[in-house]
PDB file of N, CA and C in Angstrom:
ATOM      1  N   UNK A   1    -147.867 124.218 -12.724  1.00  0.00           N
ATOM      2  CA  UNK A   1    -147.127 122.970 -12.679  1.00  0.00           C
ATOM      3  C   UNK A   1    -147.852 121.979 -11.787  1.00  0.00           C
ATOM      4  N   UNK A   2    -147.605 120.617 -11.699  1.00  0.00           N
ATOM      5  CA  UNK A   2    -148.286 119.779 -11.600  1.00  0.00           C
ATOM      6  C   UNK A   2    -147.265 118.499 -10.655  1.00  0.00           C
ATOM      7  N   UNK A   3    -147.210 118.378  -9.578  1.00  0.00           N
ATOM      8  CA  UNK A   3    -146.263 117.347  -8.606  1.00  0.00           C
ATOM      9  C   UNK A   3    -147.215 116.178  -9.212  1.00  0.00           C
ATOM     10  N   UNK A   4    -147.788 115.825  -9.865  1.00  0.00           N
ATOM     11  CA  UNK A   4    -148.339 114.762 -10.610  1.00  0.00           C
ATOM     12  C   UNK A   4    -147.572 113.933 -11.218  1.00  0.00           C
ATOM     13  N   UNK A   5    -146.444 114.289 -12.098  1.00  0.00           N
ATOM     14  CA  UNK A   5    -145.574 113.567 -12.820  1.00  0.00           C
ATOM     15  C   UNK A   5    -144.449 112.897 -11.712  1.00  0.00           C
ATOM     16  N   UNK A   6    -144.371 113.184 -10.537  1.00  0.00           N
ATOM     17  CA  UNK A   6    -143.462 112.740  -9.874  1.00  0.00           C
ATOM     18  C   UNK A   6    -144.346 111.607  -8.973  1.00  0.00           C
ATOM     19  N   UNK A   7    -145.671 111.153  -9.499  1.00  0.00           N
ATOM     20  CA  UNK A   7    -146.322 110.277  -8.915  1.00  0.00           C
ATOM     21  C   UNK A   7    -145.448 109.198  -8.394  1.00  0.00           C
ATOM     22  N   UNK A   8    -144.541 108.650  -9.333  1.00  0.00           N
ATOM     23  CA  UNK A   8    -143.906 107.165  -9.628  1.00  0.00           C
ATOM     24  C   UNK A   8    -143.051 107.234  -8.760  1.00  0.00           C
ATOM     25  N   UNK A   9    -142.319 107.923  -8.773  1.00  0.00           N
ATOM     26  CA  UNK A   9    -141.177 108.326  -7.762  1.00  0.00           C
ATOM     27  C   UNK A   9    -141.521 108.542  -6.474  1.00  0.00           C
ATOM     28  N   UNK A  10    -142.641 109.300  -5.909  1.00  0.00           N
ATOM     29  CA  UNK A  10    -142.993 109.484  -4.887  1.00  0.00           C
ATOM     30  C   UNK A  10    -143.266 108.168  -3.888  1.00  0.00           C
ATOM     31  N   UNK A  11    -144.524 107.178  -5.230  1.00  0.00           N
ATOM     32  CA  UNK A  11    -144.550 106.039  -4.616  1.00  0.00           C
ATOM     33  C   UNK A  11    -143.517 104.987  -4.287  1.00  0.00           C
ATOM     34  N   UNK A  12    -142.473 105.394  -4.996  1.00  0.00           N
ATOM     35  CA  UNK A  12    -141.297 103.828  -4.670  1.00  0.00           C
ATOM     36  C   UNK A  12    -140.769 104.851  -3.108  1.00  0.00           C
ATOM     37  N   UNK A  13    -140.473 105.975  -3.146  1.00  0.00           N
ATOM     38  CA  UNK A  13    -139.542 106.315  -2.225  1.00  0.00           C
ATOM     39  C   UNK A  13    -140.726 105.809  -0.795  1.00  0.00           C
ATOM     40  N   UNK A  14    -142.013 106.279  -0.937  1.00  0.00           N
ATOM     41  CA  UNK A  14    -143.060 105.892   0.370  1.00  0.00           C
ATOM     42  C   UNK A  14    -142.691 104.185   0.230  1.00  0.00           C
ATOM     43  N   UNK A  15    -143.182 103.388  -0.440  1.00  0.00           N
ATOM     44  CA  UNK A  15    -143.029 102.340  -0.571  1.00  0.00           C
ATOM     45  C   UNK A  15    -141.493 101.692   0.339  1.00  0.00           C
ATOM     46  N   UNK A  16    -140.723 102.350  -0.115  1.00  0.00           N
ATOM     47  CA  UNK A  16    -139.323 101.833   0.199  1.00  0.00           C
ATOM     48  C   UNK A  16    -138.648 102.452   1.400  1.00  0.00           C
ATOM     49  N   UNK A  17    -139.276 103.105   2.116  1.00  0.00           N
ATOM     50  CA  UNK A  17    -138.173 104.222   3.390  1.00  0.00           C
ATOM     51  C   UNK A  17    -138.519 103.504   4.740  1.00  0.00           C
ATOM     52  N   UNK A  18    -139.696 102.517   5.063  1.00  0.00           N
ATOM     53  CA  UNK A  18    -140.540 101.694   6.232  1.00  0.00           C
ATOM     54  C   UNK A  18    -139.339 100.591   5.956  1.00  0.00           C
ATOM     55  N   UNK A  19    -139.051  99.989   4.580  1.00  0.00           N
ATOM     56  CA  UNK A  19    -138.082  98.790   4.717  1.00  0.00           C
ATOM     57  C   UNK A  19    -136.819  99.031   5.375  1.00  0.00           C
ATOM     58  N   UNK A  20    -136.236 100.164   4.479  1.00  0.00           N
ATOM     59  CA  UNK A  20    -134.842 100.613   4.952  1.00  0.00           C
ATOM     60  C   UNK A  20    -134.605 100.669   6.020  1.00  0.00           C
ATOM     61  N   UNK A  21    -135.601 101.786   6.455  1.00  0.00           N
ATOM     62  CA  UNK A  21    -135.497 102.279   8.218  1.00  0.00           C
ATOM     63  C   UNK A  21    -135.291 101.273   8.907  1.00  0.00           C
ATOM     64  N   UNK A  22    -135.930 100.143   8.839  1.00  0.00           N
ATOM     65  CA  UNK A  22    -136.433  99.118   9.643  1.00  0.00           C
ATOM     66  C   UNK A  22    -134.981  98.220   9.488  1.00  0.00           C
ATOM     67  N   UNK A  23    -134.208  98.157   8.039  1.00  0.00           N
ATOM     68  CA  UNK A  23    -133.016  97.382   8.129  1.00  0.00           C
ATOM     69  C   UNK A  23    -132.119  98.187   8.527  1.00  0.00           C
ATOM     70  N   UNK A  24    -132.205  99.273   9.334  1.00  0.00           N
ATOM     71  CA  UNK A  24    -131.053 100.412   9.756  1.00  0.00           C
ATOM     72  C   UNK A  24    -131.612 100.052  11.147  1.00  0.00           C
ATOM     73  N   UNK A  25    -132.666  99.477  11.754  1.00  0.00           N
ATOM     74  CA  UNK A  25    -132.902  99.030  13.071  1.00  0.00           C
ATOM     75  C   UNK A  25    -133.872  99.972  13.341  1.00  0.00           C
ATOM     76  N   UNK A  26    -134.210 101.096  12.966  1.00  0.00           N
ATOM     77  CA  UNK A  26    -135.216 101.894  13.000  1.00  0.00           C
ATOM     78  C   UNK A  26    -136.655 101.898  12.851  1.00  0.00           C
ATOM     79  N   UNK A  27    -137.449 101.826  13.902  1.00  0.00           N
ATOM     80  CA  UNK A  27    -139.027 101.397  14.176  1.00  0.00           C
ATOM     81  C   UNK A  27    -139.610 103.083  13.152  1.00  0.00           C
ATOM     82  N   UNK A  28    -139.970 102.888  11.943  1.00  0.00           N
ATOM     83  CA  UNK A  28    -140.362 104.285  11.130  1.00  0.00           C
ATOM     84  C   UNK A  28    -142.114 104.277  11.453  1.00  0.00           C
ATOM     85  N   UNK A  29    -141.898 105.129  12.373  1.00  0.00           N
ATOM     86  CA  UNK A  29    -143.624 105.722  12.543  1.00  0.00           C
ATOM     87  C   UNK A  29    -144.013 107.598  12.186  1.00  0.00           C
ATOM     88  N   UNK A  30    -144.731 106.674  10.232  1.00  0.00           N
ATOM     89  CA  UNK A  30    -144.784 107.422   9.544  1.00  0.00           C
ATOM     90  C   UNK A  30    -145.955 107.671   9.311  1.00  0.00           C
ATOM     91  N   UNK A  31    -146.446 109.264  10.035  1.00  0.00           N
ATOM     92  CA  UNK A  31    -147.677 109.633  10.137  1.00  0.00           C
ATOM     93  C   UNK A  31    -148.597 110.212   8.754  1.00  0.00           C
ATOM     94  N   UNK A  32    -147.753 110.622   8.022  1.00  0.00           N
ATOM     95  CA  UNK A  32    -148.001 110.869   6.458  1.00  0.00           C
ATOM     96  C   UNK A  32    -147.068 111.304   4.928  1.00  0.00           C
ATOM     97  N   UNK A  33    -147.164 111.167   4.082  1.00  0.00           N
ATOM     98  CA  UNK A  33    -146.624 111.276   3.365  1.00  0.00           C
ATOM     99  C   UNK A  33    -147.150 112.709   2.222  1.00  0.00           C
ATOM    100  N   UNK A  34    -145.946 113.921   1.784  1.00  0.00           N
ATOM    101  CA  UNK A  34    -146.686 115.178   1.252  1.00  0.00           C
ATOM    102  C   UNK A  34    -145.500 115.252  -0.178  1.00  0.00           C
ATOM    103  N   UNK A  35    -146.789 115.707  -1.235  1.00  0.00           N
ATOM    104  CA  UNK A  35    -146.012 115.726  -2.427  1.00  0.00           C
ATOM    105  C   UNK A  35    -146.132 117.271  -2.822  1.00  0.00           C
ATOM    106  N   UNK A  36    -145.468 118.020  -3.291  1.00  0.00           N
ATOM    107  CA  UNK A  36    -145.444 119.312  -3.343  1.00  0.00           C
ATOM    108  C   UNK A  36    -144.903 119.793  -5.077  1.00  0.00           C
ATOM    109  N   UNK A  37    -144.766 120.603  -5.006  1.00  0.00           N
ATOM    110  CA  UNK A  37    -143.427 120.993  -5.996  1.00  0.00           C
ATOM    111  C   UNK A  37    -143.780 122.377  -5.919  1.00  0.00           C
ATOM    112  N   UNK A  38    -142.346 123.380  -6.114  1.00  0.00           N
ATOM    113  CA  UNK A  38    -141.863 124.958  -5.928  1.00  0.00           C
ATOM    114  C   UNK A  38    -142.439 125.343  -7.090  1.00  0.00           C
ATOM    115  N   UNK A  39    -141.956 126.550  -7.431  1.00  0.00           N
ATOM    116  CA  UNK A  39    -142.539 127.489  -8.239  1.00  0.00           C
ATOM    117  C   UNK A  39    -141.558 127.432  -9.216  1.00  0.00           C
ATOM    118  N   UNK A  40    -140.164 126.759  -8.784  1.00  0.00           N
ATOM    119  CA  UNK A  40    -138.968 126.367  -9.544  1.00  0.00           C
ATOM    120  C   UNK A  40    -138.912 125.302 -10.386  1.00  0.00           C
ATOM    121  N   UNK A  41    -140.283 124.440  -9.751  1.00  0.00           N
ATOM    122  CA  UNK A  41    -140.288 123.081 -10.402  1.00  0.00           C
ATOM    123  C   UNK A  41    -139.448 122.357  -9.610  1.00  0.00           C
ATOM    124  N   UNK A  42    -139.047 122.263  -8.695  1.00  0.00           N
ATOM    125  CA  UNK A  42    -138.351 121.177  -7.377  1.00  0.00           C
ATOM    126  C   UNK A  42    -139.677 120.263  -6.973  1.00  0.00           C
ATOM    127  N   UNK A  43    -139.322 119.102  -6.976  1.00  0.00           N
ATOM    128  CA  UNK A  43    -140.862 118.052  -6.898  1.00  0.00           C
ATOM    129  C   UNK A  43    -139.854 117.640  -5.812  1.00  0.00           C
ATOM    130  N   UNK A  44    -140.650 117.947  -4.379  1.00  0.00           N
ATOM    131  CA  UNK A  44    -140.333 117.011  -2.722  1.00  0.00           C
ATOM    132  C   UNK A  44    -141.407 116.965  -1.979  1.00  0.00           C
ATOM    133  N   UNK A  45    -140.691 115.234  -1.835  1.00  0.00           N
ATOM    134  CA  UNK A  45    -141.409 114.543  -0.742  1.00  0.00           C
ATOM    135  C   UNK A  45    -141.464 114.417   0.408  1.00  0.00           C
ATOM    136  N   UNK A  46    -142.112 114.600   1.479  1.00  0.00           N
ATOM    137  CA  UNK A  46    -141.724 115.242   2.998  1.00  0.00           C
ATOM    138  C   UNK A  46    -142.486 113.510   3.707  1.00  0.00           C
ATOM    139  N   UNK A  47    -141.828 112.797   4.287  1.00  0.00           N
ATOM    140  CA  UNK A  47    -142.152 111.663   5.092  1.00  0.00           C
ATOM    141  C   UNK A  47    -142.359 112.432   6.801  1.00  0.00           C
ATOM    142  N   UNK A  48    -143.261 112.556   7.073  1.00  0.00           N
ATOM    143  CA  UNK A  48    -143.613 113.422   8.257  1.00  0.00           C
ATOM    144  C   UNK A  48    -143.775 112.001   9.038  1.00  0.00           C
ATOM    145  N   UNK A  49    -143.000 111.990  10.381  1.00  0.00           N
ATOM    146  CA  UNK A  49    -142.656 111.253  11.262  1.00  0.00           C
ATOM    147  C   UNK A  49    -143.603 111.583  12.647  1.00  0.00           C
ATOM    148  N   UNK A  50    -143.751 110.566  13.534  1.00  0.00           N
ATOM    149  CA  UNK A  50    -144.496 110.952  14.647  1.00  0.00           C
ATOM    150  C   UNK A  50    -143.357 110.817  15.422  1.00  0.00           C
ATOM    151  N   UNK A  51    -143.173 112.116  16.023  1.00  0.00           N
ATOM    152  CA  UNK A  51    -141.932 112.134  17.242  1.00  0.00           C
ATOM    153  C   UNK A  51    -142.023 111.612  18.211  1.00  0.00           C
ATOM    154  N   UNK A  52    -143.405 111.392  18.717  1.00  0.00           N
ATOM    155  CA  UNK A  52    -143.496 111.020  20.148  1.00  0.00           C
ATOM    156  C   UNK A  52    -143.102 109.542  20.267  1.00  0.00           C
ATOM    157  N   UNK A  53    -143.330 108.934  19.040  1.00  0.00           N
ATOM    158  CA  UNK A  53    -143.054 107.506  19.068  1.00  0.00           C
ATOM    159  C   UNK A  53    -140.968 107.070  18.662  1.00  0.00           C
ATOM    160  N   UNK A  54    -140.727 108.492  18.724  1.00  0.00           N
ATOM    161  CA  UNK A  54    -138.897 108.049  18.310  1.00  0.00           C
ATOM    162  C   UNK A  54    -138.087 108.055  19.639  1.00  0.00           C
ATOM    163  N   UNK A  55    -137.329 107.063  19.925  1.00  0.00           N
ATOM    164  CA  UNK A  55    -136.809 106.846  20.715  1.00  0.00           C
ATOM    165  C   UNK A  55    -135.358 107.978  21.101  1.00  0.00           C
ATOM    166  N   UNK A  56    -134.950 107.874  20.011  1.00  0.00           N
ATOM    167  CA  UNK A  56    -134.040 108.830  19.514  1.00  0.00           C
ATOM    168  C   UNK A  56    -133.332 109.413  18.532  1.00  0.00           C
ATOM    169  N   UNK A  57    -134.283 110.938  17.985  1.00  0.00           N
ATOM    170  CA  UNK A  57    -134.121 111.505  16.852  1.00  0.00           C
ATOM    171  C   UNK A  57    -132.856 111.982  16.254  1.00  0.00           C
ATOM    172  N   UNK A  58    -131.940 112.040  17.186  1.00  0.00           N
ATOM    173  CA  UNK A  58    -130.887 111.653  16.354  1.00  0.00           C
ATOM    174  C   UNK A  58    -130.121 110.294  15.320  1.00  0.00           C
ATOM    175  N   UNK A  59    -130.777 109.433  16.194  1.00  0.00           N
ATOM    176  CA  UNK A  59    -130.757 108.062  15.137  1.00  0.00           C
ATOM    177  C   UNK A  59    -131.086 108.437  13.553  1.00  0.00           C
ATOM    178  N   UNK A  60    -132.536 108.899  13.375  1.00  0.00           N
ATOM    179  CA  UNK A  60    -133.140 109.535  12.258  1.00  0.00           C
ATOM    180  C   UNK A  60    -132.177 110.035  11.354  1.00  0.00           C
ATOM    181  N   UNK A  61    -131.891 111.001  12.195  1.00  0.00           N
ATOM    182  CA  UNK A  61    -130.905 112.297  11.330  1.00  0.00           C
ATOM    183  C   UNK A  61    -129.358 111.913  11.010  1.00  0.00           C
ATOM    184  N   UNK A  62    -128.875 111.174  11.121  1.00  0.00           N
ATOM    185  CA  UNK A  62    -127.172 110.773  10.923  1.00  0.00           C
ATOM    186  C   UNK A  62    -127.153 110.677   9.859  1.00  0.00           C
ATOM    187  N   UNK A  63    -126.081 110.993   9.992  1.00  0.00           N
ATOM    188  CA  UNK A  63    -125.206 111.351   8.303  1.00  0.00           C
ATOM    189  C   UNK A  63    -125.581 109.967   7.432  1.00  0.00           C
ATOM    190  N   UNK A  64    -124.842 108.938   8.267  1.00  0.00           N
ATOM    191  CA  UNK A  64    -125.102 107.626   7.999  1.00  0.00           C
ATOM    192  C   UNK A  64    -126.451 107.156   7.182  1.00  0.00           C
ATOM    193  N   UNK A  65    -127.390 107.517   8.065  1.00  0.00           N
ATOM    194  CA  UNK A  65    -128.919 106.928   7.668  1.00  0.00           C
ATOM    195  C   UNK A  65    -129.201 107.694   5.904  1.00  0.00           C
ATOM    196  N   UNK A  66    -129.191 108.785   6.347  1.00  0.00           N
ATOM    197  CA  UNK A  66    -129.420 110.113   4.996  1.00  0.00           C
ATOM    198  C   UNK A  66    -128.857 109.584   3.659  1.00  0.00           C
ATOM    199  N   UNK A  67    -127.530 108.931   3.954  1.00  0.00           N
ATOM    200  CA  UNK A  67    -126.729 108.646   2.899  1.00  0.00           C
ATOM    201  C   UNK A  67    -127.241 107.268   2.514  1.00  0.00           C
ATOM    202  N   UNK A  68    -127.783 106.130   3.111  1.00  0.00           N
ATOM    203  CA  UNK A  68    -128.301 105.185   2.901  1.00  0.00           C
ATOM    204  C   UNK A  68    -129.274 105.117   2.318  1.00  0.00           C
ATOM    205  N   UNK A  69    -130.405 106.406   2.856  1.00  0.00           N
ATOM    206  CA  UNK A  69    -131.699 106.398   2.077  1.00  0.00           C
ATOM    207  C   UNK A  69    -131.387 106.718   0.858  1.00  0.00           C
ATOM    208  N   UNK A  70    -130.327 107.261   0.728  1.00  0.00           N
ATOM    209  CA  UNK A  70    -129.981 108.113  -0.740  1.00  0.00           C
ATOM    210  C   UNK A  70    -129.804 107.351  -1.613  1.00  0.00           C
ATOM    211  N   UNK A  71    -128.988 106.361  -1.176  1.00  0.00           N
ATOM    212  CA  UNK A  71    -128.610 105.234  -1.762  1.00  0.00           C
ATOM    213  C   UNK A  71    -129.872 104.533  -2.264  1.00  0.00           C
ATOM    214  N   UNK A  72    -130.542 104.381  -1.585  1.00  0.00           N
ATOM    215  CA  UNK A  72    -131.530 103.280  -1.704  1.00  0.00           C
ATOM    216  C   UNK A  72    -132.301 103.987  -2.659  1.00  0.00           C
ATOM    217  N   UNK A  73    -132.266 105.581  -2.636  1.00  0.00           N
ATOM    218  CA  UNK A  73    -133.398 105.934  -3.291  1.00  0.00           C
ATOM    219  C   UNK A  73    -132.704 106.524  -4.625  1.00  0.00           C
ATOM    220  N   UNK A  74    -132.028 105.663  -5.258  1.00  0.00           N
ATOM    221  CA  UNK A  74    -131.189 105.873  -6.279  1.00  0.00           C
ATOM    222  C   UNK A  74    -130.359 107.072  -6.720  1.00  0.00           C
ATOM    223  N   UNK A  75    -130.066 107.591  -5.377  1.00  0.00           N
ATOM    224  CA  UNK A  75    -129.107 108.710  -5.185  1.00  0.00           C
ATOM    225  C   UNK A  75    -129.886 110.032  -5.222  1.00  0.00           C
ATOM    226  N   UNK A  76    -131.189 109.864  -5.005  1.00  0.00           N
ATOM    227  CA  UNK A  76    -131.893 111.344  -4.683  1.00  0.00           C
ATOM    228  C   UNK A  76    -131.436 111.558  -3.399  1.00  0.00           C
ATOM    229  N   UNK A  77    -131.694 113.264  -3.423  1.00  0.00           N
ATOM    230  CA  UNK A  77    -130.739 113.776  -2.240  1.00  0.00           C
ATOM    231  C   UNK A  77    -132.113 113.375  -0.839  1.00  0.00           C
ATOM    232  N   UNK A  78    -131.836 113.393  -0.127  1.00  0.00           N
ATOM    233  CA  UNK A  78    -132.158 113.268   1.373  1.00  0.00           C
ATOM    234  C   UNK A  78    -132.055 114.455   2.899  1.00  0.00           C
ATOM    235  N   UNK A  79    -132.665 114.666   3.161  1.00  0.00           N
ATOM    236  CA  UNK A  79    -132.602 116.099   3.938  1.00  0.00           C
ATOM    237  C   UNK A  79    -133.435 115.281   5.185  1.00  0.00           C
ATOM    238  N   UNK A  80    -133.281 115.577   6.777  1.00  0.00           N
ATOM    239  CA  UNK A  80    -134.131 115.574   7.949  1.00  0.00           C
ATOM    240  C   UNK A  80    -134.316 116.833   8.469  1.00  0.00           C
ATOM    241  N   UNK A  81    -135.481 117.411   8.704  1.00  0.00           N
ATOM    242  CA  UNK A  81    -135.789 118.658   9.557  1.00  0.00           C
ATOM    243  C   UNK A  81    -136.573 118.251  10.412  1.00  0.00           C
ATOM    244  N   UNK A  82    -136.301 119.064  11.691  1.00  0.00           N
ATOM    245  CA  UNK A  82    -136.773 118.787  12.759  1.00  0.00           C
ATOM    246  C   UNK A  82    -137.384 120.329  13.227  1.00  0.00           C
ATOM    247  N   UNK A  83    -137.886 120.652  12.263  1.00  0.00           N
ATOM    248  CA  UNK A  83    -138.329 122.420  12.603  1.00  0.00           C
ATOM    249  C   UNK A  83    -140.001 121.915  12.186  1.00  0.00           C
ATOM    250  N   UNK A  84    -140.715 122.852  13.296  1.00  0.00           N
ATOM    251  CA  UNK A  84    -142.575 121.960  13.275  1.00  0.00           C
ATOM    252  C   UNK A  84    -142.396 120.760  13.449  1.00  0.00           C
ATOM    253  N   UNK A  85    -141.890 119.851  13.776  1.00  0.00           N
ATOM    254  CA  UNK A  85    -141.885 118.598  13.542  1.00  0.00           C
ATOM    255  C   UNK A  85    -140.952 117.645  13.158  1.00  0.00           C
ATOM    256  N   UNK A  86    -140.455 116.283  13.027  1.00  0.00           N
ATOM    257  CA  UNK A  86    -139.749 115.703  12.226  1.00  0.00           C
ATOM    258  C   UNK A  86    -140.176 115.280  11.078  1.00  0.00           C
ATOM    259  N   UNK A  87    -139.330 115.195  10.162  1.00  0.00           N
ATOM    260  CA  UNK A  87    -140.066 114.973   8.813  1.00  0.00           C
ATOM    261  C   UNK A  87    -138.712 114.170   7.648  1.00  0.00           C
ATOM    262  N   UNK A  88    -138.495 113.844   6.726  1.00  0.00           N
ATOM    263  CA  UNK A  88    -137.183 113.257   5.864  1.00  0.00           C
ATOM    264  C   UNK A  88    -137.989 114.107   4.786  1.00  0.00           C
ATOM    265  N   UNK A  89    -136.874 114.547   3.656  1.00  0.00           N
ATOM    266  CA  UNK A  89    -137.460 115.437   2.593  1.00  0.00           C
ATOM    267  C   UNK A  89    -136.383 114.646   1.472  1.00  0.00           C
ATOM    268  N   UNK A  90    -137.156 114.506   0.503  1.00  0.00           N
ATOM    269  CA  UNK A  90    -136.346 113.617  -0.488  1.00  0.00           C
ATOM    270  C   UNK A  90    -136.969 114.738  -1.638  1.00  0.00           C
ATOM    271  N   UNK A  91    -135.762 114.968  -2.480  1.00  0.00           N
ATOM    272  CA  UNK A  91    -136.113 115.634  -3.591  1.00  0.00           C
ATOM    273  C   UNK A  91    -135.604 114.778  -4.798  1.00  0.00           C
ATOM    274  N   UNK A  92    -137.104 114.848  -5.583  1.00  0.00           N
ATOM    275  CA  UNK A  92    -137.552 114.111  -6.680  1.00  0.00           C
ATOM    276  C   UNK A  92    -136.807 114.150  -7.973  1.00  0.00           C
ATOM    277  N   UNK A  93    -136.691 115.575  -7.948  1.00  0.00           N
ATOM    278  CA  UNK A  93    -136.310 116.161  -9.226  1.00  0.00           C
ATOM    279  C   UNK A  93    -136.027 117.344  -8.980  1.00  0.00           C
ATOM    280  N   UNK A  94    -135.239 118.016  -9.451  1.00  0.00           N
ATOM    281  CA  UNK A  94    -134.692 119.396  -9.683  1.00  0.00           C
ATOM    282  C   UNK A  94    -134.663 120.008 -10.682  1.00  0.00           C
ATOM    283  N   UNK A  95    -135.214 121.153 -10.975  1.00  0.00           N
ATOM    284  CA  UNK A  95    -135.415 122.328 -12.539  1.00  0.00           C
ATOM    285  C   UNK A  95    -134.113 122.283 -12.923  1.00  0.00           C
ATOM    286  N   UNK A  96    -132.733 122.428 -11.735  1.00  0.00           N
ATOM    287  CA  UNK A  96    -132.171 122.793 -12.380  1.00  0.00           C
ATOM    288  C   UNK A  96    -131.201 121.724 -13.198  1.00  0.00           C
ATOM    289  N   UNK A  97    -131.426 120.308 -12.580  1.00  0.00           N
ATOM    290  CA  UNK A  97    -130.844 119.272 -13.919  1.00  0.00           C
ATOM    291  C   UNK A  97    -131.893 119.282 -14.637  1.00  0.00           C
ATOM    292  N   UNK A  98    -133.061 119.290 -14.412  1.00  0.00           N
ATOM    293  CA  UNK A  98    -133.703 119.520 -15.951  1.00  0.00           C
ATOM    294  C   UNK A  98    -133.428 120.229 -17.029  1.00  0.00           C
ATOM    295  N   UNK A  99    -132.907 121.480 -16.536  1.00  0.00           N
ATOM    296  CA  UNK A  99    -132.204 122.507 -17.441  1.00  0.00           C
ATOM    297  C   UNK A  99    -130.998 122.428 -17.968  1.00  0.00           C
ATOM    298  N   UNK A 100    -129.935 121.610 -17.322  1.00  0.00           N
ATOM    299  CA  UNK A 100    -128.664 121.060 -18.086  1.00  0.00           C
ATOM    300  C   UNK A 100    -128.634 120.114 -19.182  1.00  0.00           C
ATOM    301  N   UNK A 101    -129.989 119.055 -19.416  1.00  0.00           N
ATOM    302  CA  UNK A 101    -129.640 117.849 -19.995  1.00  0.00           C
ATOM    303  C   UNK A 101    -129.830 118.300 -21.516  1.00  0.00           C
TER     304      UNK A 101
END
């Protein structure tokens, strides 16, 4: 399988998460951007954050923010982990609505 097809998607969500953040008041210092996909066919995008530059990572992580990006990112789901690092994980696509439609 191939995180290739989720090119388009990948780019609006990079494209679009520096604006948001920034209209949520949030300074986004975003050290890189990783495109992946499972063995399930789950295509996610991991926005890897530089911690040292966050004032306060709970800002990041609120329910609030998550649900906004979601929003913004036309209701793809939204996840923050703070395990290795901080990072936002937006998933692209899922096998398993692929498999319902």
């Amino acid at each position: 399988m191939s995180a290739n097809r989720y090119l388009s998607a990948a780019r609006y969500v990079a494209q679009t998460i520096p604006g948001v953040l920034d209209q949520l008041g949030l300074k986004p210092f975003i050290s890189r951007f990783v495109l992946t996909e499972t063995e399930r066919g789950d295509a996610w995008l991991f926005i890897v954050l530089e911690d040292d530059h966050l004032p306060s990572q709970e800002d990041y992580a609120s329910s609030e923010v998550l649900d906004y990006l979601s929003t913004a990112f036309h209701g793809l789901p939204v996840v923050f982990s703070n395990t290795y690092g901080l990072r936002y994980s937006v998933l692209l696509s899922s096998s398993l609505s692929q498999g319902s439609s």
